[in-house]
C-alpha atoms as a PDB file:
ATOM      1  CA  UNK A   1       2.325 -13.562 -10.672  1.00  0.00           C
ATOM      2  CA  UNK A   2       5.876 -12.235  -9.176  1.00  0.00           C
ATOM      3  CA  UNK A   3       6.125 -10.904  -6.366  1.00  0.00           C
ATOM      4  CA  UNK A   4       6.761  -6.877  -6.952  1.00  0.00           C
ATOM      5  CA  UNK A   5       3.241  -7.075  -8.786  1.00  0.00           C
ATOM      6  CA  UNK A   6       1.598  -8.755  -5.949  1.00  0.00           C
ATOM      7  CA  UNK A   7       2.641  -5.931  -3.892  1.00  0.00           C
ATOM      8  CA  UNK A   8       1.816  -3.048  -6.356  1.00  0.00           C
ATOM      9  CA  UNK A   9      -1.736  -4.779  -6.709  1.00  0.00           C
ATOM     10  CA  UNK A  10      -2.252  -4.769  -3.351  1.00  0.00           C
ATOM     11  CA  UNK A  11      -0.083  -2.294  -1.336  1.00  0.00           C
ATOM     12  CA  UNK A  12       0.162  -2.612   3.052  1.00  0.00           C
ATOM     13  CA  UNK A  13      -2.121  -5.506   2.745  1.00  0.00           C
ATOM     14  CA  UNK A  14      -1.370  -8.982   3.894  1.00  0.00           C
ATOM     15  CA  UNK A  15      -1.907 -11.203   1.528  1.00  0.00           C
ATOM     16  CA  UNK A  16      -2.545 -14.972   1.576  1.00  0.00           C
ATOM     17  CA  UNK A  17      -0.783 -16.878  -1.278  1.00  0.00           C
ATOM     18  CA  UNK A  18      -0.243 -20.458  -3.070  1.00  0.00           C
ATOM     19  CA  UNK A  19       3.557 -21.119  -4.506  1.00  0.00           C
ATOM     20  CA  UNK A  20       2.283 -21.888  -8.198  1.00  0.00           C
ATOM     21  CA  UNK A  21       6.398 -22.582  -8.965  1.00  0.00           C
ATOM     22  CA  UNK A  22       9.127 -22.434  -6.738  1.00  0.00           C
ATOM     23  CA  UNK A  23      12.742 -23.535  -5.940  1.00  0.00           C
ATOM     24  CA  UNK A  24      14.946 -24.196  -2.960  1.00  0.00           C
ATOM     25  CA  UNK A  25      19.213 -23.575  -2.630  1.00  0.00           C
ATOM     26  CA  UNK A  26      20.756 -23.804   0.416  1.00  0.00           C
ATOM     27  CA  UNK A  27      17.109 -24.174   2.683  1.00  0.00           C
ATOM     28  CA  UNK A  28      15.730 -21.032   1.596  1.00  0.00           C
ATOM     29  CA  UNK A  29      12.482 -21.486  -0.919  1.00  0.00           C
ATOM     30  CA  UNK A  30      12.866 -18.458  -3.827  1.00  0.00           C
ATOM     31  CA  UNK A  31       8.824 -18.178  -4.668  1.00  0.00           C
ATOM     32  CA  UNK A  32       9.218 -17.262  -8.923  1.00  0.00           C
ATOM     33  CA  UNK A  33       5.186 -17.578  -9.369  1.00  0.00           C
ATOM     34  CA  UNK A  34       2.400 -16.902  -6.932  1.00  0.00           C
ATOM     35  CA  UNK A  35      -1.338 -16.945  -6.996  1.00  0.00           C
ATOM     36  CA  UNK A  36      -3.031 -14.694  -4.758  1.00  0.00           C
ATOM     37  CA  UNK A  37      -5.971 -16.732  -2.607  1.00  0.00           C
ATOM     38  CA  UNK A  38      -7.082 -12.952  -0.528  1.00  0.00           C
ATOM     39  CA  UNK A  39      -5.908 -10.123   0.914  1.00  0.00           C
ATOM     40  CA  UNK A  40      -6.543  -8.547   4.495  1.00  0.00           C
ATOM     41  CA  UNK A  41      -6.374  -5.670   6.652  1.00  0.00           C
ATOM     42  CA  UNK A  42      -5.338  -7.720   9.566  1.00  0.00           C
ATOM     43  CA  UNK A  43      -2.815  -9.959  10.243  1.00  0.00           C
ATOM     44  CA  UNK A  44      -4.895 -12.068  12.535  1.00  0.00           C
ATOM     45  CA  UNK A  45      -7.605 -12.863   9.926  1.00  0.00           C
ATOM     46  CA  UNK A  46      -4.961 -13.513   7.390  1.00  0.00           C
ATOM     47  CA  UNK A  47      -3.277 -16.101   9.799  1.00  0.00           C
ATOM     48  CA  UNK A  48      -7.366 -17.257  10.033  1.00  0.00           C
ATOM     49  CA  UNK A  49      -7.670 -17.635   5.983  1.00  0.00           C
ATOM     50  CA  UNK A  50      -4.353 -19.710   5.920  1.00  0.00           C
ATOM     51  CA  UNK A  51      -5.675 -22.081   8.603  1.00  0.00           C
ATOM     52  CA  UNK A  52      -8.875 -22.927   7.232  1.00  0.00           C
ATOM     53  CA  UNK A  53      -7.624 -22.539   3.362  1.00  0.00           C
ATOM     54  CA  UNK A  54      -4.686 -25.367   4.983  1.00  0.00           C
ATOM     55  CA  UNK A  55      -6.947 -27.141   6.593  1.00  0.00           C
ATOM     56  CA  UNK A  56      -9.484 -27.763   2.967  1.00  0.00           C
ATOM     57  CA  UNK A  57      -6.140 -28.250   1.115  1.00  0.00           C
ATOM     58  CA  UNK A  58      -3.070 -29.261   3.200  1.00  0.00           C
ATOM     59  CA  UNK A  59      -1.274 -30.354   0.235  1.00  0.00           C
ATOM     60  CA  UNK A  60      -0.793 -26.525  -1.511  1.00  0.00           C
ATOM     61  CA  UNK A  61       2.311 -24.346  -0.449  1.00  0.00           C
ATOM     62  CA  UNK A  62       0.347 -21.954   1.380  1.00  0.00           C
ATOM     63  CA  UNK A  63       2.387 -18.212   3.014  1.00  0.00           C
ATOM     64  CA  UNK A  64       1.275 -15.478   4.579  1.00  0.00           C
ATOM     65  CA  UNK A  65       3.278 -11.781   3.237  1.00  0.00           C
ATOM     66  CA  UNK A  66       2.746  -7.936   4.004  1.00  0.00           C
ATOM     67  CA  UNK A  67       3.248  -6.406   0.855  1.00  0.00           C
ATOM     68  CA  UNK A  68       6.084  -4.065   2.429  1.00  0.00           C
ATOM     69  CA  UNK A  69       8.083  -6.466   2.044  1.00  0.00           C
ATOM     70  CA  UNK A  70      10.652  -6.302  -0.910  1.00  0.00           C
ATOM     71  CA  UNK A  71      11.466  -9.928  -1.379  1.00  0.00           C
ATOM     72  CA  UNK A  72       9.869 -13.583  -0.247  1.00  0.00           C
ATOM     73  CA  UNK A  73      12.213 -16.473   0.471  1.00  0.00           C
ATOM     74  CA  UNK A  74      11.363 -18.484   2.738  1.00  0.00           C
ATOM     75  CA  UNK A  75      14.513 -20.356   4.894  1.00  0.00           C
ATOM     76  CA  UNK A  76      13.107 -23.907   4.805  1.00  0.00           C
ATOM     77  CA  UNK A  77      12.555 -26.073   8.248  1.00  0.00           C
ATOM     78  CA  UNK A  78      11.761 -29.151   8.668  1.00  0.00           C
ATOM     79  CA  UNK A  79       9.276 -30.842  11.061  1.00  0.00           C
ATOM     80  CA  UNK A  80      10.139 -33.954  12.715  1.00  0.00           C
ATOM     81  CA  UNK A  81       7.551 -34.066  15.835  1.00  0.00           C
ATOM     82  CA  UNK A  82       4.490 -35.632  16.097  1.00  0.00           C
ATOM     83  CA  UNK A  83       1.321 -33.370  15.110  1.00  0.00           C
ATOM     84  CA  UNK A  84      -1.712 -34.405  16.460  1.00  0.00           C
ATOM     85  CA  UNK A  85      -4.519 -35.307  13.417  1.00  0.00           C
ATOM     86  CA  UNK A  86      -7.827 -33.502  14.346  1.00  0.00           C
END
């Protein structure tokens, strides 16, 4: 699903969703197809959902979006720490 129909769907909503195809130029990630996982009211239960939806499946490309917004690139940055495995 593109974006501008994510946000008609679900307008001032966050909304927790999976990169189903998506490409990077110059660090920033251009999202071309998204899935929607859920939407919220609140952005502290959205941040919630993408923890424990992370957590089950850590290998999915996972973002958090209010729908106000009129485009989603990402700029890309990488790690390089040491994250503790719980």
């Amino acid at each position: 699903m593109k974006w501008e129909d994510i946000a008609e769907l679900h307008p001032s909503r966050f909304v927790l969703v999976e990169a189903i195809k998506a490409s990077s130029n110059n660090r920033v990630r251009n999202l071309e197809d998204m899935a929607v996982i859920q939407d919220y009211d609140d952005p502290q239960e959205a941040w919630s959902g993408y923890k424990q939806f992370h957590k089950l499946y850590p290998s999915r490309e996972l973002y958090v979006f209010h729908t106000s917004r009129t485009d989603v690139e990402v700029v890309e940055e990488f790690f390089s720490g040491v994250r503790q495995h719980t």
